[in-house]
N, C-alpha and C. Protein backbone atom coordinates (compact mmCIF):
# COMPACT_ATOMS: atom_id res chain seq x y z
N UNK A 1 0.84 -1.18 0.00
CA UNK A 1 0.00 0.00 0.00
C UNK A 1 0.88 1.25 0.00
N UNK A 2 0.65 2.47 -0.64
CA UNK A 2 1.37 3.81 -0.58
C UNK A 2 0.92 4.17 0.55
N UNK A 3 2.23 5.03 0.68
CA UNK A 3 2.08 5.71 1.71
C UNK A 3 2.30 7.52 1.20
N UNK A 4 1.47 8.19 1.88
CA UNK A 4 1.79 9.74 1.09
C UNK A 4 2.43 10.25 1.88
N UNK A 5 3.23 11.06 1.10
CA UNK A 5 4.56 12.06 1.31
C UNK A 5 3.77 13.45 1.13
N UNK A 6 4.14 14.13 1.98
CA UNK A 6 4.83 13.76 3.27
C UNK A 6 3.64 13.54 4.38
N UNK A 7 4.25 12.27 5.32
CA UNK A 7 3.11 12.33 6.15
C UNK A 7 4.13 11.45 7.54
N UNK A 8 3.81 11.03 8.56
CA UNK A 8 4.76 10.87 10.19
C UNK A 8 4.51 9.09 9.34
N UNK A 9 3.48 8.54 8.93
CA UNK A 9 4.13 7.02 8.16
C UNK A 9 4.89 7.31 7.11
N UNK A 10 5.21 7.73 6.46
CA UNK A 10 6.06 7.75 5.52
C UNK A 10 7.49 8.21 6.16
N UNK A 11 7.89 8.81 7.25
CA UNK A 11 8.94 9.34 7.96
C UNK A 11 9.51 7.78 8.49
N UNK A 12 8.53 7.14 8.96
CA UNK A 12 8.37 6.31 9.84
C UNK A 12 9.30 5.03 8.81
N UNK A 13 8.86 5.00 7.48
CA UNK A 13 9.13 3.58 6.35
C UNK A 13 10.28 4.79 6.24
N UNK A 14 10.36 5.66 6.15
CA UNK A 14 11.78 5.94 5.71
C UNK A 14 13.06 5.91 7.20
N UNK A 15 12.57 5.77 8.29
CA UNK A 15 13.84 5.35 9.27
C UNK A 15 13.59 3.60 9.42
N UNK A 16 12.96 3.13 8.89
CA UNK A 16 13.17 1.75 8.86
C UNK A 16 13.85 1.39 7.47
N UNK A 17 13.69 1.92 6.70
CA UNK A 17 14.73 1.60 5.34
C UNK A 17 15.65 2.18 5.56
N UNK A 18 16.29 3.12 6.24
CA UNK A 18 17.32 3.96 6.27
C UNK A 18 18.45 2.74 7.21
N UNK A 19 17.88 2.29 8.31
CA UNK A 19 18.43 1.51 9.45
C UNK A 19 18.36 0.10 8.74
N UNK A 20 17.51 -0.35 8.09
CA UNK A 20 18.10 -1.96 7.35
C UNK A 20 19.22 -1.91 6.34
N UNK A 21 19.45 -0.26 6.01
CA UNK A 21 20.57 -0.37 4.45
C UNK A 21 21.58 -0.67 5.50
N UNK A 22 22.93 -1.79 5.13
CA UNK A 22 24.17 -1.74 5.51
C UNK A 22 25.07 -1.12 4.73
N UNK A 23 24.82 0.05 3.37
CA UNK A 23 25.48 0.74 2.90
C UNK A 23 25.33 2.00 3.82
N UNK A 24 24.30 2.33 3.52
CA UNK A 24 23.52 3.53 5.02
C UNK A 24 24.64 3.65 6.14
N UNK A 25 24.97 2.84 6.76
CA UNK A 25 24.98 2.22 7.85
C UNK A 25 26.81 2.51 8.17
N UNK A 26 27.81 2.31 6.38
CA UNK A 26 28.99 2.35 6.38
C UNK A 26 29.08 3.95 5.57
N UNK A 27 28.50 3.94 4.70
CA UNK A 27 28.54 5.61 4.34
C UNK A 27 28.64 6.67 5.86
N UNK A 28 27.45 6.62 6.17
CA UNK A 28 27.29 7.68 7.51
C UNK A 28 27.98 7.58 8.82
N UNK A 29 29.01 6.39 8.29
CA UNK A 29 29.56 5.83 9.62
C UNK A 29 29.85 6.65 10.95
N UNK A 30 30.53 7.72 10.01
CA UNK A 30 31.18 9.15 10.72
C UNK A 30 30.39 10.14 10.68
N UNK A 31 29.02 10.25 10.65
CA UNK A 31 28.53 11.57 10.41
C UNK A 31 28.21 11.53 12.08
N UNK A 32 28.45 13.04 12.59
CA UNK A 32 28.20 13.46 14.01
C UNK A 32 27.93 14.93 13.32
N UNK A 33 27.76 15.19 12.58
CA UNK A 33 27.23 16.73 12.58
C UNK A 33 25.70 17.24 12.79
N UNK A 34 24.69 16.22 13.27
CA UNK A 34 23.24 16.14 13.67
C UNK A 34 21.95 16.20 12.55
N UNK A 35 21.57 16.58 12.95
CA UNK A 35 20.37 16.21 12.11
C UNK A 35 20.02 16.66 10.75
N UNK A 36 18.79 16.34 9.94
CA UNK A 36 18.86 17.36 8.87
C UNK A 36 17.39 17.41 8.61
N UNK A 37 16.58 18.56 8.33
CA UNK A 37 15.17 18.77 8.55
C UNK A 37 15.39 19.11 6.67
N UNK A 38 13.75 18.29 6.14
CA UNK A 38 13.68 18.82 4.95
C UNK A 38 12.76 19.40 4.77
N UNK A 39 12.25 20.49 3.98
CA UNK A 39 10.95 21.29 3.88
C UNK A 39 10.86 21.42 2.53
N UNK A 40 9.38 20.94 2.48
CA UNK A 40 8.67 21.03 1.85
C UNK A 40 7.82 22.09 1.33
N UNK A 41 7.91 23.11 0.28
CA UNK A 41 7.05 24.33 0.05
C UNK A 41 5.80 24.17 0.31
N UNK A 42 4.91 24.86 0.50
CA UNK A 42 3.50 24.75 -0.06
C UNK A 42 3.08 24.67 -0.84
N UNK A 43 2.21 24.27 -1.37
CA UNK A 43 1.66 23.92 -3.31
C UNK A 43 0.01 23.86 -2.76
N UNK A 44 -0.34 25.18 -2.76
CA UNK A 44 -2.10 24.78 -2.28
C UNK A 44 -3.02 24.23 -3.78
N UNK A 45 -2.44 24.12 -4.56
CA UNK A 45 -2.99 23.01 -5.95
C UNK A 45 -3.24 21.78 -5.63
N UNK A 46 -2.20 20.91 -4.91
CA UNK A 46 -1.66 19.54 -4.11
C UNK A 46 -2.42 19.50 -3.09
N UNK A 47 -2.99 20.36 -2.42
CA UNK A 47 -3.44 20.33 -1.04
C UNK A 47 -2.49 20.52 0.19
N UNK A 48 -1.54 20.84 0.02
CA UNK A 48 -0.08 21.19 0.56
C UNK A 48 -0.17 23.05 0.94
N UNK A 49 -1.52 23.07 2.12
CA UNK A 49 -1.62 24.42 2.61
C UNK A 49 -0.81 25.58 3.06
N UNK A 50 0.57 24.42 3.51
CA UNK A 50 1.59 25.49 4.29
C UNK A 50 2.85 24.16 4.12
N UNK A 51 4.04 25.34 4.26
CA UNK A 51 5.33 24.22 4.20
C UNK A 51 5.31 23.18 5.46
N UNK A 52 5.83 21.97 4.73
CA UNK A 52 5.82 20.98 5.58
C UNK A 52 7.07 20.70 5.73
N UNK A 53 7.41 20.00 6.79
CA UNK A 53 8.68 19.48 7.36
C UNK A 53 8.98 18.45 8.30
N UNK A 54 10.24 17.52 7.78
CA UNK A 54 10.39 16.63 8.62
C UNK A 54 11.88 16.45 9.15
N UNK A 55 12.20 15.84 9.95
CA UNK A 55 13.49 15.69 10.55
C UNK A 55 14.24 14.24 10.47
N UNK A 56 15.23 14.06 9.98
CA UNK A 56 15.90 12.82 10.34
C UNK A 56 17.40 13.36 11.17
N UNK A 57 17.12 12.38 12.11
CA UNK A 57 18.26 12.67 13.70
C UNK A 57 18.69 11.35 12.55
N UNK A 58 20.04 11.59 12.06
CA UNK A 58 20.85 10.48 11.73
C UNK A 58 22.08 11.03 12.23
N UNK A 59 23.13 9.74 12.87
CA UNK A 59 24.23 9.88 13.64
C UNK A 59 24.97 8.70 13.50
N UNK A 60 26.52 8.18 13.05
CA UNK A 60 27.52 7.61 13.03
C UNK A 60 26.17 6.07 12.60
N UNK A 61 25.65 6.07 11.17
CA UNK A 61 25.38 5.42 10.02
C UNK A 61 24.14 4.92 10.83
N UNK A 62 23.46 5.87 11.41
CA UNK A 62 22.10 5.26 11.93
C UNK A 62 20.96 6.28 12.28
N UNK A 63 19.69 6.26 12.10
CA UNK A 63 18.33 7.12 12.04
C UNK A 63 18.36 6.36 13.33
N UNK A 64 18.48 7.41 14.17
CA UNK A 64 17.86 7.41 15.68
C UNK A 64 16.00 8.04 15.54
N UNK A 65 15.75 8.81 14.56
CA UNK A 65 14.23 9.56 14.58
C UNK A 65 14.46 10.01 13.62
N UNK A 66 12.76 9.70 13.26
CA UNK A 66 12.54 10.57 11.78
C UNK A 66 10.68 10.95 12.19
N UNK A 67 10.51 12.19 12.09
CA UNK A 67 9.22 12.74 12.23
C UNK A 67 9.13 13.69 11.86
N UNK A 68 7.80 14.44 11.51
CA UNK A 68 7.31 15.66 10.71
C UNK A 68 7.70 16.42 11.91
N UNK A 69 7.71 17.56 11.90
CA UNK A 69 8.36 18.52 12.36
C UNK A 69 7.37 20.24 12.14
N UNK A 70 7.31 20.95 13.80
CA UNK A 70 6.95 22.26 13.23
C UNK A 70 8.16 22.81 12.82
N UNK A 71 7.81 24.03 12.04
CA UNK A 71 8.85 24.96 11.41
C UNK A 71 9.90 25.50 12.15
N UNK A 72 9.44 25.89 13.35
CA UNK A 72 10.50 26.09 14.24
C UNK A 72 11.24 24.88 14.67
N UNK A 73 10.99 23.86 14.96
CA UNK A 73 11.93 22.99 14.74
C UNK A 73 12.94 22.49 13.76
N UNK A 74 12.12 22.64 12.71
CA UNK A 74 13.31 22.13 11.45
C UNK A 74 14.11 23.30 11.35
N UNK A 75 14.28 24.26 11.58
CA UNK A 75 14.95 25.78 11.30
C UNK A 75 15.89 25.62 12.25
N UNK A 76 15.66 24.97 13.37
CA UNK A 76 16.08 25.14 14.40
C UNK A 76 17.63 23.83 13.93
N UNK A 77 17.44 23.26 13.29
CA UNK A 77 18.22 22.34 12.93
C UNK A 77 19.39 22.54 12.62
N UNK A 78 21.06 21.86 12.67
CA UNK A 78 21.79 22.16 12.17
C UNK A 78 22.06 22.08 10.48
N UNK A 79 21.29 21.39 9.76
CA UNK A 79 21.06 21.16 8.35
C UNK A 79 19.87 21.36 7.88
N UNK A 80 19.03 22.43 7.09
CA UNK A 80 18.03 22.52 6.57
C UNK A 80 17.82 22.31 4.73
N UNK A 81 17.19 21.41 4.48
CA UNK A 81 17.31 21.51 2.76
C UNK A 81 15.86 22.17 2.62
N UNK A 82 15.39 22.76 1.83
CA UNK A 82 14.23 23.56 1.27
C UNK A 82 13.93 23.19 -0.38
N UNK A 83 12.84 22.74 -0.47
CA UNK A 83 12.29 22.78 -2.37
C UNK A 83 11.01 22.52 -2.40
N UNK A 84 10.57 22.88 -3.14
CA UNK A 84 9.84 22.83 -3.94
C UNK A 84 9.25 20.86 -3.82
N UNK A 85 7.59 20.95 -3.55
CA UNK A 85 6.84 19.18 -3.86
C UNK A 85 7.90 18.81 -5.18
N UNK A 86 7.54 19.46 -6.00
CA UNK A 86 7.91 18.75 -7.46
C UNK A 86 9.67 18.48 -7.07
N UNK A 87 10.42 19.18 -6.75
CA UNK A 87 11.47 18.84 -6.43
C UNK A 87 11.88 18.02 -5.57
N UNK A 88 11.36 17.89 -4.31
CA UNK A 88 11.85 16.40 -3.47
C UNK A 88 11.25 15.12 -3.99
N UNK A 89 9.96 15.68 -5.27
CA UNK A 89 9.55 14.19 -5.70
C UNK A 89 10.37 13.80 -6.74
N UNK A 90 11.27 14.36 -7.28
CA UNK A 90 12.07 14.22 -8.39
C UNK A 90 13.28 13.26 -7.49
N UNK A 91 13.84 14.03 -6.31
CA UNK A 91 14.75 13.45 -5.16
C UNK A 91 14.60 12.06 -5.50
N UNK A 92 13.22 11.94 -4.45
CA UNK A 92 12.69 10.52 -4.03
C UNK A 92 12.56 9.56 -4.95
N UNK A 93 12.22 10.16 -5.97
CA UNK A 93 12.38 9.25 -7.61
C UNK A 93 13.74 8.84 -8.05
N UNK A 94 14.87 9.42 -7.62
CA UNK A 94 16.44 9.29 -7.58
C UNK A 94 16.41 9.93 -9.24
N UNK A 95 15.61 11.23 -9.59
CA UNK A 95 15.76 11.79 -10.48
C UNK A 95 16.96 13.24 -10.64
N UNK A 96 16.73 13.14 -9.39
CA UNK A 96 17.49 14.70 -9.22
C UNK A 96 18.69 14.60 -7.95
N UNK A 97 19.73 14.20 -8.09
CA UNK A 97 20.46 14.33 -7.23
C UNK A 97 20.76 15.27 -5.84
N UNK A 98 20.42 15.10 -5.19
CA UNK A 98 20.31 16.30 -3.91
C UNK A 98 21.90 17.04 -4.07
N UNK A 99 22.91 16.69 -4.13
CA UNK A 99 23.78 17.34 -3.84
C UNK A 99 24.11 18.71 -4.89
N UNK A 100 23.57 17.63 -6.76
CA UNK A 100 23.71 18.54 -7.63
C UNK A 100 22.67 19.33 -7.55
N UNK A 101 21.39 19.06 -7.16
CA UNK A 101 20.44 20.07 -6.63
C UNK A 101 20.72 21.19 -6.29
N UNK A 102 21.59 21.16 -4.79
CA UNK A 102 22.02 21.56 -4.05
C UNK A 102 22.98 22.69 -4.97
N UNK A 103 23.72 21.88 -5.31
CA UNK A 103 24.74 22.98 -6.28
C UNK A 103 24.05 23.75 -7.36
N UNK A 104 22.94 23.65 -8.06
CA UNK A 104 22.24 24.22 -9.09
C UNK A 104 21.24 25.18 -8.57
N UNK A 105 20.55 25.03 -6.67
CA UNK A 105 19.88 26.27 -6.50
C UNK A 105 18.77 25.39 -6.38
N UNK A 106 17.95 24.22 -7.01
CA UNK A 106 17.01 23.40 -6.79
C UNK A 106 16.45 23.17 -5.83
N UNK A 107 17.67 23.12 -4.60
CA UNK A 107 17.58 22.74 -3.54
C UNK A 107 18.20 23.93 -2.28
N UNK A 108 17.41 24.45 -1.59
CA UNK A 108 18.17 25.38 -0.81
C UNK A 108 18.67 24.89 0.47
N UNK A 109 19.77 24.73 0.67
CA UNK A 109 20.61 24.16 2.16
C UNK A 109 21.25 25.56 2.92
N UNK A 110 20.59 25.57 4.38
CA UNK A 110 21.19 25.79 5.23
C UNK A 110 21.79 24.97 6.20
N UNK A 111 23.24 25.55 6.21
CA UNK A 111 24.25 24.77 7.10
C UNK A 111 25.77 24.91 6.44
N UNK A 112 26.36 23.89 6.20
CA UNK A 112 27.43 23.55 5.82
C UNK A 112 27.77 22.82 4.75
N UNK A 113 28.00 23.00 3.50
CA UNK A 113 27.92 22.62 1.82
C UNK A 113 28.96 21.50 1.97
N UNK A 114 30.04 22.16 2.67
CA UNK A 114 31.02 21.18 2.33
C UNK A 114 31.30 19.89 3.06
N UNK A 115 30.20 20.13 4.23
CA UNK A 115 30.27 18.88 4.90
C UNK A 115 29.28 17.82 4.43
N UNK A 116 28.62 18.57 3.60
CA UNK A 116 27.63 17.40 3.20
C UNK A 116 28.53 17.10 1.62
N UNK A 117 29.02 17.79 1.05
CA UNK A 117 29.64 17.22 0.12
C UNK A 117 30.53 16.27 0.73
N UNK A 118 31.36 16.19 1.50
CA UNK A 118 32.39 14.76 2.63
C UNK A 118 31.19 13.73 2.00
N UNK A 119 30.16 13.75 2.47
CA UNK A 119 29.28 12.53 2.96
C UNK A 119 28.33 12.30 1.81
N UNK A 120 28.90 12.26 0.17
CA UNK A 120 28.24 12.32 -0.98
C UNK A 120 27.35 10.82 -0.66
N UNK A 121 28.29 10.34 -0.25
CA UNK A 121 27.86 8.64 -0.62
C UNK A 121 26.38 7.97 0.46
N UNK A 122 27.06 9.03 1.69
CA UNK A 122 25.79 8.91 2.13
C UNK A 122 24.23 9.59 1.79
N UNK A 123 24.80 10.78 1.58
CA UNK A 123 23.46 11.04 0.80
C UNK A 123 22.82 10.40 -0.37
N UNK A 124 23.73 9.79 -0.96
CA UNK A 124 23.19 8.98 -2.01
C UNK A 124 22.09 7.82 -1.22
N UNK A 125 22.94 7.28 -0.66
CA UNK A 125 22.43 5.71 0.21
C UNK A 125 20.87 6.45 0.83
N UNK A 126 20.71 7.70 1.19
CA UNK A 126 19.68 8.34 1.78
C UNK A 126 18.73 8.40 0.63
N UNK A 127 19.28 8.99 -0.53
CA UNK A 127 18.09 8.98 -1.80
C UNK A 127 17.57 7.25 -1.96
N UNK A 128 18.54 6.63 -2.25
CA UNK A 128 17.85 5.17 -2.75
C UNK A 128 16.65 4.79 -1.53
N UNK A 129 17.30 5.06 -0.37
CA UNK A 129 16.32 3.97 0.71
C UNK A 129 14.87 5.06 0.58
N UNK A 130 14.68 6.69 0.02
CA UNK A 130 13.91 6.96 0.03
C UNK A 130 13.15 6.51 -1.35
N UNK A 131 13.67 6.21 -2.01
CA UNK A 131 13.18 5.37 -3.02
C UNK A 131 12.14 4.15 -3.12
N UNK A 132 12.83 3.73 -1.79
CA UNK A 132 12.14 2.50 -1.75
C UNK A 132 11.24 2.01 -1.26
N UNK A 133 10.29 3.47 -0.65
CA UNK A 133 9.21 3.47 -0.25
C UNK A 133 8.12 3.53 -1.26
N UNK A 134 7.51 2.65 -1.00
CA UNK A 134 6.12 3.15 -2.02
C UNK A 134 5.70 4.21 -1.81
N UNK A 135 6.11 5.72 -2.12
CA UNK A 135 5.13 6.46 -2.13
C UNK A 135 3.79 7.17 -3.22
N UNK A 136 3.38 7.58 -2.57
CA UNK A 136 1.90 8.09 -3.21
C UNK A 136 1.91 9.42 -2.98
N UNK A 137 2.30 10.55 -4.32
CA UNK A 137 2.77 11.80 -4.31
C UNK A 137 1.09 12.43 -4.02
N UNK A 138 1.02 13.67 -3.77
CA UNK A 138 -0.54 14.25 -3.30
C UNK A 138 -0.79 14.96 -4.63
N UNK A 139 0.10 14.98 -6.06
CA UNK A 139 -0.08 15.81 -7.16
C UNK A 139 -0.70 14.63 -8.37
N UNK A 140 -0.63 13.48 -7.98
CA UNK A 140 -0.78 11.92 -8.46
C UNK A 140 -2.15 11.76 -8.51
N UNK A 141 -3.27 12.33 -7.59
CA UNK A 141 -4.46 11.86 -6.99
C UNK A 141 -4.28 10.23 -6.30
């Protein structure tokens, strides 16, 4: 069954795919720089009234928590990515690379560029396992 993005089950299949990858697991081995909140624009077309946001607490190759998030929380984060529905569904599709995102403006990151460039591989390992959720986009019906 799909699950729609973004929603606290879909957070939920994505820290359980995140924690079964053993690539996941050796990529992020070393990451201690904390969390990373992603936001979602609004798209009131989608039904997407106000930006949404969620958090993954990932630390030395493991999702301790992943949940939707108010705004002040994800801001509050040491890593924030920002785009556009159509753009994290492109992500999640492993259409659009987050990092080259990232580098093209697609994707807006607050924090530290170059530390997430260190940890390419993990972000990769982060796109696939989000991949591998069945999701059910809200622009899809």
């Amino acid at each position: 069954m799909s699950t729609d993005f973004p929603s606290q089950e879909w957070t939920e299949k994505y820290k359980e795919a995140i924690n079964s990858d053993p690539g996941y697991k050796k990529a992020g081995a070393n990451w201690e720089a904390g969390a990373i909140a992603f936001v979602i624009k609004a798209n009131a077309e989608i039904g997407l009234e106000q930006d949404q946001a969620f958090i993954l607490d990932v630390h030395k190759g493991e999702c301790r928590d992943a949940h939707l998030a108010e705004m002040d929380e994800a801001m509050a984060q040491p890593f924030v990515i920002t785009a556009s529905y159509s753009q994290w569904k492109a992500v999640i599709r492993s259409e659009l690379d987050p990092i080259k995102g990232m580098m093209q403006g697609k994707l807006k990151l607050k924090g530290n560029l170059p530390m997430i460039v260190r940890f390419v591989d993990a972000a990769k390992s982060l796109v696939e396992n989000a991949a591998k959720i069945d999701t059910r986009f809200l622009d899809e019906g």
